[in-house]
N, C-alpha and C. Protein backbone atom coordinates (compact mmCIF):
# COMPACT_ATOMS: atom_id res chain seq x y z
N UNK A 1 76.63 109.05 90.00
CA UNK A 1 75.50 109.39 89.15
C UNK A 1 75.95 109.66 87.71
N UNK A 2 77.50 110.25 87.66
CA UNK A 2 77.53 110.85 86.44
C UNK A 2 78.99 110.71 86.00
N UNK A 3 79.63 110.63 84.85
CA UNK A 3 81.40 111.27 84.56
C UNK A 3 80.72 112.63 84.13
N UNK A 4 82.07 113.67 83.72
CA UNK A 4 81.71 114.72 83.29
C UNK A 4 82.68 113.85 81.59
N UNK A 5 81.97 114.60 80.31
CA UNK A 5 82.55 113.75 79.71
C UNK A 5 83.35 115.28 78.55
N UNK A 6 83.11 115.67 77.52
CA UNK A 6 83.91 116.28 76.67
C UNK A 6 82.91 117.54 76.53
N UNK A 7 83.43 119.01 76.24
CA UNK A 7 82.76 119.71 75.84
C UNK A 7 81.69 120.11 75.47
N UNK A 8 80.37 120.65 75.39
CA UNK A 8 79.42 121.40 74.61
C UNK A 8 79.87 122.68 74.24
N UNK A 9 79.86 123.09 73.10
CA UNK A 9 79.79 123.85 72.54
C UNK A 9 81.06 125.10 73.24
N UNK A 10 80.68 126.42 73.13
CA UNK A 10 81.98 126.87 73.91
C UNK A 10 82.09 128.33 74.73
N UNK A 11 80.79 127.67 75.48
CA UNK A 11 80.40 128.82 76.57
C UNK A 11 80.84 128.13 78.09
N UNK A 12 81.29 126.31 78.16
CA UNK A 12 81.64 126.54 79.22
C UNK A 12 80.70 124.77 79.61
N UNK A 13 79.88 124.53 79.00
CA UNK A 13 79.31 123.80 79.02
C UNK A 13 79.70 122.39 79.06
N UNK A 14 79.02 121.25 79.60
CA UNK A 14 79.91 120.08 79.69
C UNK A 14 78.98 118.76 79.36
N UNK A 15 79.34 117.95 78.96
CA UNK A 15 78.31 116.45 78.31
C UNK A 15 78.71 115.77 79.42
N UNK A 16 77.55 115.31 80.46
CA UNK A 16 77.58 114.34 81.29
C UNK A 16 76.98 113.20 80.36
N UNK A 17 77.73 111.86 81.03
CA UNK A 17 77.58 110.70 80.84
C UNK A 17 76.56 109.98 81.89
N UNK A 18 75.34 110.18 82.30
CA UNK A 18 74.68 109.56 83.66
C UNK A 18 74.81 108.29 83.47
N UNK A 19 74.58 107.68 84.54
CA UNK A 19 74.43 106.24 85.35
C UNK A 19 72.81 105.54 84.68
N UNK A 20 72.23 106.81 84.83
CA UNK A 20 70.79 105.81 85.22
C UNK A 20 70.08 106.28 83.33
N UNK A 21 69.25 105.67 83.34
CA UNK A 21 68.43 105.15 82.40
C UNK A 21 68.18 106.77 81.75
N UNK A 22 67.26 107.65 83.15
CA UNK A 22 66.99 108.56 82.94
C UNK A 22 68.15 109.82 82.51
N UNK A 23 68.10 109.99 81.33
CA UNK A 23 69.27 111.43 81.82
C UNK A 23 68.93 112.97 82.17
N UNK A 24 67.59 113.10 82.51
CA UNK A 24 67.51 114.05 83.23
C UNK A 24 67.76 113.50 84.69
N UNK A 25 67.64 112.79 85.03
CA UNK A 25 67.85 112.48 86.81
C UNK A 25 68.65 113.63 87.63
N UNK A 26 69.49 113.87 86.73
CA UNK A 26 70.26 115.29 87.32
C UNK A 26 69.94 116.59 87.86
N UNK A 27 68.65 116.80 86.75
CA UNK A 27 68.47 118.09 86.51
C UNK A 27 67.75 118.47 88.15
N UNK A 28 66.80 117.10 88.74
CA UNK A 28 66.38 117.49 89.73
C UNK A 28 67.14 117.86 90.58
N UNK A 29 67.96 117.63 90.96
CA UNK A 29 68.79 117.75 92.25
C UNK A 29 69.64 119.62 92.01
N UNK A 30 69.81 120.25 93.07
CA UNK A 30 70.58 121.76 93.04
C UNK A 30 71.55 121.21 93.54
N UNK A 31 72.11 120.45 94.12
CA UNK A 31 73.33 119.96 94.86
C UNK A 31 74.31 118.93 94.16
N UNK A 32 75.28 118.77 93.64
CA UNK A 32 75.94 118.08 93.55
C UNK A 32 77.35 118.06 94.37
N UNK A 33 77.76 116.66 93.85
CA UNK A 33 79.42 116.66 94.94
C UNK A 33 79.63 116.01 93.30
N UNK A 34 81.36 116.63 92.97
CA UNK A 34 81.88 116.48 92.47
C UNK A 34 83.69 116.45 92.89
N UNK A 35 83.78 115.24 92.54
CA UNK A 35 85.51 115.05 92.64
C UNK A 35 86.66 114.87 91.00
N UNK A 36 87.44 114.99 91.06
CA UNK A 36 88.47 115.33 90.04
C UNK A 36 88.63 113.11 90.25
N UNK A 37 89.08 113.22 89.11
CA UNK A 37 89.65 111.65 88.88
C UNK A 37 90.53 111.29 89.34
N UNK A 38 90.96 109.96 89.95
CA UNK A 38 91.98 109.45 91.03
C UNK A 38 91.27 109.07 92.15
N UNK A 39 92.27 108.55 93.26
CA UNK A 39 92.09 107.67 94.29
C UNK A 39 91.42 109.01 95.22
N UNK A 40 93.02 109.77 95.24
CA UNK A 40 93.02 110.62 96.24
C UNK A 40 92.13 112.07 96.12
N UNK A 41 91.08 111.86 95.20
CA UNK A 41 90.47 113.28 95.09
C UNK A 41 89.06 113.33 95.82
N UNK A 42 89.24 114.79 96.63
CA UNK A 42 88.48 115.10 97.67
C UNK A 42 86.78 115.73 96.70
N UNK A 43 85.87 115.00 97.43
CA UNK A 43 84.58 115.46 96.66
C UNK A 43 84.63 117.44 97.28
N UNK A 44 83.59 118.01 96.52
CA UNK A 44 82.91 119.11 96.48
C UNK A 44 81.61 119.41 95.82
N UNK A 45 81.14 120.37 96.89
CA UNK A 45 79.98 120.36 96.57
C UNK A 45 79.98 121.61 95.33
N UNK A 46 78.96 121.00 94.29
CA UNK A 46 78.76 122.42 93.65
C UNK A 46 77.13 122.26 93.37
N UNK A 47 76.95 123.91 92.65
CA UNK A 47 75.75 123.89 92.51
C UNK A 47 75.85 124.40 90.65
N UNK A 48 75.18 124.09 90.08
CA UNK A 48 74.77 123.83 88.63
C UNK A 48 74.02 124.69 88.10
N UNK A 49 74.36 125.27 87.16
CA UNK A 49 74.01 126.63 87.07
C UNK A 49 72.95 126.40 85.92
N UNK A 50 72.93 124.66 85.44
CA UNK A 50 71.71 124.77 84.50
C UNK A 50 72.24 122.90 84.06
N UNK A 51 71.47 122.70 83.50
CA UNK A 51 71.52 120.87 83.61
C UNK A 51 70.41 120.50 82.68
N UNK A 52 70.34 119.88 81.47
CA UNK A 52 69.05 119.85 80.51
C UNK A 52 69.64 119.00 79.42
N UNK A 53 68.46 117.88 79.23
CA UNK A 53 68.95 116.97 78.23
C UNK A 53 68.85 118.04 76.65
N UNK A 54 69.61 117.88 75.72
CA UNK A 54 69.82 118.31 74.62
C UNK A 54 69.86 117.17 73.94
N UNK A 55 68.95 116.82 72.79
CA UNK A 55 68.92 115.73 71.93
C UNK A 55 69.74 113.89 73.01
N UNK A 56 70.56 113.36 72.28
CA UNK A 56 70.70 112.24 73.03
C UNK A 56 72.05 112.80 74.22
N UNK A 57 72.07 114.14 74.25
CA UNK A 57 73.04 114.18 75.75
C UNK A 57 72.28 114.81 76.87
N UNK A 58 73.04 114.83 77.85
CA UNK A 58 72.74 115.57 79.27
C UNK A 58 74.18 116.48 79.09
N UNK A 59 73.33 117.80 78.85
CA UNK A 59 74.71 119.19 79.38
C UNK A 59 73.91 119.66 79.92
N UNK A 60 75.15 120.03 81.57
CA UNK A 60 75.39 120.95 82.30
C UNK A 60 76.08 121.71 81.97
N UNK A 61 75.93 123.18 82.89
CA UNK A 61 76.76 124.38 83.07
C UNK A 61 77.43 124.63 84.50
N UNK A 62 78.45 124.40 84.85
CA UNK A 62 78.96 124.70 85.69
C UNK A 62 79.99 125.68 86.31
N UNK A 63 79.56 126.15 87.81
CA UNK A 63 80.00 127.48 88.31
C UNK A 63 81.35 127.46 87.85
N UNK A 64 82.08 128.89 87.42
CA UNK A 64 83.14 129.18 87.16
C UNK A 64 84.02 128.41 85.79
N UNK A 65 82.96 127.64 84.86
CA UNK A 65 83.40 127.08 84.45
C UNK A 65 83.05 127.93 82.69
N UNK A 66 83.92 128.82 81.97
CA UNK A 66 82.79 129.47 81.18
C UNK A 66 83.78 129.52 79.76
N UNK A 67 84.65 128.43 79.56
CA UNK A 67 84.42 128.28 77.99
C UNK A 67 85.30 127.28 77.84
N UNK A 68 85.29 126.56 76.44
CA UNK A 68 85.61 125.48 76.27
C UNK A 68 87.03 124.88 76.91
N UNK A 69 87.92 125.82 77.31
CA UNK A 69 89.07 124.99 77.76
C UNK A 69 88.86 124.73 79.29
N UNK A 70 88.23 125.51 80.19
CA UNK A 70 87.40 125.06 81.01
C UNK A 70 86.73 124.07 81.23
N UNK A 71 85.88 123.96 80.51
CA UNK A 71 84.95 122.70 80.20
C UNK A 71 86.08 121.45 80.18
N UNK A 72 86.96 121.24 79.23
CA UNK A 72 87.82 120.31 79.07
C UNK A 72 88.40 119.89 80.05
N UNK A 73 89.05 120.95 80.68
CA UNK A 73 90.17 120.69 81.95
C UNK A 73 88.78 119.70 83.10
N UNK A 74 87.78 119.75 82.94
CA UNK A 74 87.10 119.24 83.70
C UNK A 74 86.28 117.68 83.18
N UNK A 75 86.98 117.35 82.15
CA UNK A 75 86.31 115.60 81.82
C UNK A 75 86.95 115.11 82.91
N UNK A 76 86.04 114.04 83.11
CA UNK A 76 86.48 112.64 83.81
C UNK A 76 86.21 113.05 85.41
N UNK A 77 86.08 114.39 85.56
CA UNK A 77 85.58 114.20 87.08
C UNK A 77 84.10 113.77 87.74
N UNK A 78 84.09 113.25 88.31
CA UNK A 78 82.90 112.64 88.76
C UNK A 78 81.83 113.28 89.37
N UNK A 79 80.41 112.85 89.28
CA UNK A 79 79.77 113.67 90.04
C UNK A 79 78.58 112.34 90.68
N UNK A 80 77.91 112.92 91.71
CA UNK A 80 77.39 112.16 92.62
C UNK A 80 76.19 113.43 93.34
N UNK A 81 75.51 112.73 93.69
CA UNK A 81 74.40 113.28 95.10
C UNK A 81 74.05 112.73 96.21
N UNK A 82 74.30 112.84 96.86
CA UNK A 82 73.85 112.41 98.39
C UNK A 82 72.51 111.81 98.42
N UNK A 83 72.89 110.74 99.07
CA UNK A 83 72.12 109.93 99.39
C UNK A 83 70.68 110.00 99.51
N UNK A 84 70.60 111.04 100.64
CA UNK A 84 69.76 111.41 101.68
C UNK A 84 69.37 112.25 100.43
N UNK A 85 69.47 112.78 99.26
CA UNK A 85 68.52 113.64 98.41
C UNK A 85 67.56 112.96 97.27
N UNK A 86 67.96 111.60 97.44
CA UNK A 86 67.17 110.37 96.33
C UNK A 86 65.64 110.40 97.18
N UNK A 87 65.09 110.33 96.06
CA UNK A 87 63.46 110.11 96.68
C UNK A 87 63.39 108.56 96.63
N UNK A 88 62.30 108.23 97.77
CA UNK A 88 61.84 106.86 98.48
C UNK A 88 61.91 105.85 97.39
N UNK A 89 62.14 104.96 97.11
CA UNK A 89 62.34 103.49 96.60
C UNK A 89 60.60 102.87 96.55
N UNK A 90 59.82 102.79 95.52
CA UNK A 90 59.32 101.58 95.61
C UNK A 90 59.57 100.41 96.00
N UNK A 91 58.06 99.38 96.30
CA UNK A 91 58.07 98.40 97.05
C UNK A 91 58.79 97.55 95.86
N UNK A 92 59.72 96.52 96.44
CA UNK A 92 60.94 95.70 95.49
C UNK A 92 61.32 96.57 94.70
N UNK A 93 61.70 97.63 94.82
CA UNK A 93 62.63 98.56 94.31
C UNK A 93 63.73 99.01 94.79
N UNK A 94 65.02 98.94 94.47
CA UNK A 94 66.30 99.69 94.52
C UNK A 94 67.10 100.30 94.34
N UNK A 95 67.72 101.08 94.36
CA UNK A 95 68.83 101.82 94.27
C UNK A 95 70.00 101.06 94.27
N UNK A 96 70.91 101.00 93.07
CA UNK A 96 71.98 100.69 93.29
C UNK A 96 73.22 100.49 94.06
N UNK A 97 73.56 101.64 94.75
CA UNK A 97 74.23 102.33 95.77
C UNK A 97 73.98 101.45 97.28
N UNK A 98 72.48 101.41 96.87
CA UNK A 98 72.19 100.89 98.15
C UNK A 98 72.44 98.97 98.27
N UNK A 99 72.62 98.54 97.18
CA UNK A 99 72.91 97.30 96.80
C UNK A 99 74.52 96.84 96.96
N UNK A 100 74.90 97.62 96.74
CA UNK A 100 76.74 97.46 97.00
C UNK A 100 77.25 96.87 98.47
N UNK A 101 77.84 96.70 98.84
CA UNK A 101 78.60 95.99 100.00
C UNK A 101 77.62 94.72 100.88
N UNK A 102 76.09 94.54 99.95
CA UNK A 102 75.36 93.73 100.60
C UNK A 102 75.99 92.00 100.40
N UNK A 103 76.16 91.34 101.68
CA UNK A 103 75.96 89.86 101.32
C UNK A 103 75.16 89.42 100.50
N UNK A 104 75.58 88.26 99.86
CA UNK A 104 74.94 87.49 99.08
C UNK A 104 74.73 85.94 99.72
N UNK A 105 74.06 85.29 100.13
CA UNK A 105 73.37 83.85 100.75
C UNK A 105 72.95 83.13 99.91
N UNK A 106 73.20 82.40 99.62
CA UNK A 106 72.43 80.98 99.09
C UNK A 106 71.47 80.34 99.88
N UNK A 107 70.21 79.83 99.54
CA UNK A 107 69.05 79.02 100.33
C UNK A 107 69.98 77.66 101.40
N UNK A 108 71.72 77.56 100.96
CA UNK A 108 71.79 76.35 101.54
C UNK A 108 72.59 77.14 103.20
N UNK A 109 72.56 78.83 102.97
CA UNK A 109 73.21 79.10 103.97
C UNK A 109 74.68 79.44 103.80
N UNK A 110 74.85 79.25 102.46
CA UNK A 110 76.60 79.39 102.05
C UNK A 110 76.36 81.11 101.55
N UNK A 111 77.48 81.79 102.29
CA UNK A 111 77.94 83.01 102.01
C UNK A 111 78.58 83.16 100.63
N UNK A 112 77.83 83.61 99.58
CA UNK A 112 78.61 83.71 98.29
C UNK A 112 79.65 84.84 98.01
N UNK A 113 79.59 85.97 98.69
CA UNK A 113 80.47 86.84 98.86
C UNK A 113 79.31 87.94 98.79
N UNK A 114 80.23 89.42 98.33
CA UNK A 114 79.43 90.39 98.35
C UNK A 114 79.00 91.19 97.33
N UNK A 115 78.02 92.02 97.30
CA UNK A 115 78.00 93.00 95.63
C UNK A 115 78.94 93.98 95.48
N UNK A 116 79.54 93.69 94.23
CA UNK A 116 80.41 94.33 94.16
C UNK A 116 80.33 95.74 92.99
N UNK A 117 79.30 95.23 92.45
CA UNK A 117 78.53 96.18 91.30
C UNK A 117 77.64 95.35 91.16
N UNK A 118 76.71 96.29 89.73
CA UNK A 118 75.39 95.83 89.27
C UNK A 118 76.16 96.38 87.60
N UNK A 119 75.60 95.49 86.80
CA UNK A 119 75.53 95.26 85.22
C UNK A 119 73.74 95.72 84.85
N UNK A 120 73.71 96.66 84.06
CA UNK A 120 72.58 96.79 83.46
C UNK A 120 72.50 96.44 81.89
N UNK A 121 72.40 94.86 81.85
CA UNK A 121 72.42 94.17 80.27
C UNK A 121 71.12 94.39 79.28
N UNK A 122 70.14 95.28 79.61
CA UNK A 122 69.16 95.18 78.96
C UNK A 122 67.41 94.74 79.79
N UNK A 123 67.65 93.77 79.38
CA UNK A 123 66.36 92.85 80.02
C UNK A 123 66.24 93.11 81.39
N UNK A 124 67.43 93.01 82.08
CA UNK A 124 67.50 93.03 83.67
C UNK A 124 69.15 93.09 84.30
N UNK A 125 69.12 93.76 85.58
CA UNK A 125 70.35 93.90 85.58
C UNK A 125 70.85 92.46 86.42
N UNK A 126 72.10 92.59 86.46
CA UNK A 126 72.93 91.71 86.93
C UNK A 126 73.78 91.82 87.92
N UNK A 127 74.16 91.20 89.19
CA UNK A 127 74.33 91.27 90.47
C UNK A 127 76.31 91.13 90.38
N UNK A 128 77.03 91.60 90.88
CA UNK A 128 78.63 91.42 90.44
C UNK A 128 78.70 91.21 91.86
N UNK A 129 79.04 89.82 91.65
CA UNK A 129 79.42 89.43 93.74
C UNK A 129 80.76 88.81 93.51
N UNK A 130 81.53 89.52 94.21
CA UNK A 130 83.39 89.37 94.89
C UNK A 130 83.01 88.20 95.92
N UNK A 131 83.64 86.83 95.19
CA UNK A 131 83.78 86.17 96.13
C UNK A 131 84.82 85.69 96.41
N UNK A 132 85.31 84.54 96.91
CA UNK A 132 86.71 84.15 97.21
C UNK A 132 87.41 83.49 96.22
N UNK A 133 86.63 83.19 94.81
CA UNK A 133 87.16 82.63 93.99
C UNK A 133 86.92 83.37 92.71
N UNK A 134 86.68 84.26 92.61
CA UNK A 134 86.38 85.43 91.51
C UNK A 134 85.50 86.01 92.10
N UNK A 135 84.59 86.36 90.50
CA UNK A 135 83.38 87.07 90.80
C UNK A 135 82.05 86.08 90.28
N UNK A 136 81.50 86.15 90.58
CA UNK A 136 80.03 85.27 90.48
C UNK A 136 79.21 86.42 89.84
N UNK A 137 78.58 86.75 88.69
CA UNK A 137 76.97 87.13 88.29
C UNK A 137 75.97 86.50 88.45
N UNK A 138 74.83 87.14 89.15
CA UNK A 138 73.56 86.69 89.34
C UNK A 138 72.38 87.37 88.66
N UNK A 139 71.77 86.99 87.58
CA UNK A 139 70.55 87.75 87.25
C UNK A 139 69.65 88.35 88.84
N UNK A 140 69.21 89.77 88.70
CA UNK A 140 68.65 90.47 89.58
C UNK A 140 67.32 90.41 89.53
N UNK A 141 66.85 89.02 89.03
CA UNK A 141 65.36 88.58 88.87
C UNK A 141 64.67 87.93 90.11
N UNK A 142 63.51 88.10 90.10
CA UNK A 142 62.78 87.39 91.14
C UNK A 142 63.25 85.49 91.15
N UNK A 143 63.12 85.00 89.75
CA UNK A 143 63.73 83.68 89.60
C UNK A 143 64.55 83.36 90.53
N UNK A 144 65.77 84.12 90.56
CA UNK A 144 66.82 84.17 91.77
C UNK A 144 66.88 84.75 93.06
N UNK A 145 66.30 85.99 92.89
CA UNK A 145 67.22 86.70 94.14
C UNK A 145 64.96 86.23 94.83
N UNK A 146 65.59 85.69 96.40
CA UNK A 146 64.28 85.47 96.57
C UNK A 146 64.06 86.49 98.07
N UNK A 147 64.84 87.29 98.43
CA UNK A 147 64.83 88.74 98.96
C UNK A 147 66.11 89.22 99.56
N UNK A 148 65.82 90.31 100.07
CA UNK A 148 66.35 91.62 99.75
C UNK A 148 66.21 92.41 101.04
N UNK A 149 66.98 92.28 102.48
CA UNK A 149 67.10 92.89 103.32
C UNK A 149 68.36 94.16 103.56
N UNK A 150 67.47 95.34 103.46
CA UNK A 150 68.51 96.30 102.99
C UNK A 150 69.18 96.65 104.21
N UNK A 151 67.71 96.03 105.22
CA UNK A 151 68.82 96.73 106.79
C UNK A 151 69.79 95.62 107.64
N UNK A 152 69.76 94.81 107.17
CA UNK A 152 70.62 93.33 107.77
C UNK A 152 71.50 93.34 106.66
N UNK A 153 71.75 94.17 105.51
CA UNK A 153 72.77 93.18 104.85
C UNK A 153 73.11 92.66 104.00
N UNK A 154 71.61 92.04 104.18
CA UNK A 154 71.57 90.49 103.28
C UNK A 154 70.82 90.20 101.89
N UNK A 155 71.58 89.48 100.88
CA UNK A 155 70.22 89.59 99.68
C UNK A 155 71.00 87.58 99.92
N UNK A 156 68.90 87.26 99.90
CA UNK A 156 69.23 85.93 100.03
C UNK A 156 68.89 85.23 98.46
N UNK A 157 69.76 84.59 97.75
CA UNK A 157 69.38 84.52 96.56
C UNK A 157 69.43 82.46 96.12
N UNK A 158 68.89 82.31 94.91
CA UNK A 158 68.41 80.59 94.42
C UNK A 158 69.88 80.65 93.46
N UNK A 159 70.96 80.39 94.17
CA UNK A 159 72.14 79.99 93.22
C UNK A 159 73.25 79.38 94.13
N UNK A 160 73.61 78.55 93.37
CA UNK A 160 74.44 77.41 94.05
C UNK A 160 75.83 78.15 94.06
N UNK A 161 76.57 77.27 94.45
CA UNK A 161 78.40 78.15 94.92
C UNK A 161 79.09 77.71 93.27
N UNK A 162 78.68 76.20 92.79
CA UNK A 162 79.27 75.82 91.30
C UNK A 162 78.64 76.22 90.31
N UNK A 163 77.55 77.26 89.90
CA UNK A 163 76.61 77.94 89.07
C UNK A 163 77.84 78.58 87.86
């Protein structure tokens, strides 16, 4: 959902970087999991002692965390929310998260590989599929992607293997 990124001010405070469009998206949630940067770092849960967009940032306040060298020692760790705390998806609507490890199909039946990320370029985002010969982008438009089975798997999409 989020990096933690450099300082606010110097009570302790921290400039998240969010994911999504919205940068309050945070503020709803009391739960976060946060992990330290690296392979090997174990998430934790914390709870946020205050979370509010300020002009063009999102600062949080976080437990035990109460002045600027604090704050610092804590860029770059990540933060996230559980799944199970996202509210319901509109109809042809998705969640990112939930788009990741899905196959990708072509109408001819050829396995293009899988999502490997999503690109948000503006206009519309863009599909990052790991296949056996790189990576393939697919605009995430109706044009192409002609559906979207979240419980099989599968996103069956209008693009050839030489595109």
């Amino acid at each position: 959902m989020a990096v933690v990124g450099e300082p606010y001010g110097l009570t302790g405070r921290v400039k998240l970087h969010v994911y999504s469009d919205d940068r309050r998206s945070l503020a709803g949630f009391r739960r976060w999991w946060m992990a330290a940067p690296g392979a090997g770092a174990g998430w934790v849960p914390v709870a946020p002692e205050e979370c509010a967009v300020r002009g063009e940032a999102c600062v949080a306040k976080l437990p035990g965390v109460d002045d600027r060298d604090q704050a610092f020692a804590r860029k770059g760790w990540r933060v996230a929310v559980a799944r199970s705390e996202f509210a319901p998806s509109g109809e042809n609507e998705y969640y990112w998260a939930d788009l990741i490890g899905k196959k990708v199909i072509n109408r001819d039946g050829v396995e293009l590989g899988s999502v490997s990320g999503l690109l948000d370029l503006g206009p519309h985002e863009v599909l990052k599929v790991a296949a056996v010969a790189g990576e393939i982008l697919i605009p995430f438009v109706a044009r192409y992607v002609d559906a979207v089975d979240l419980g099989g798997g599968v996103i069956r999409v209008d693009w050839g293997v030489d595109y």
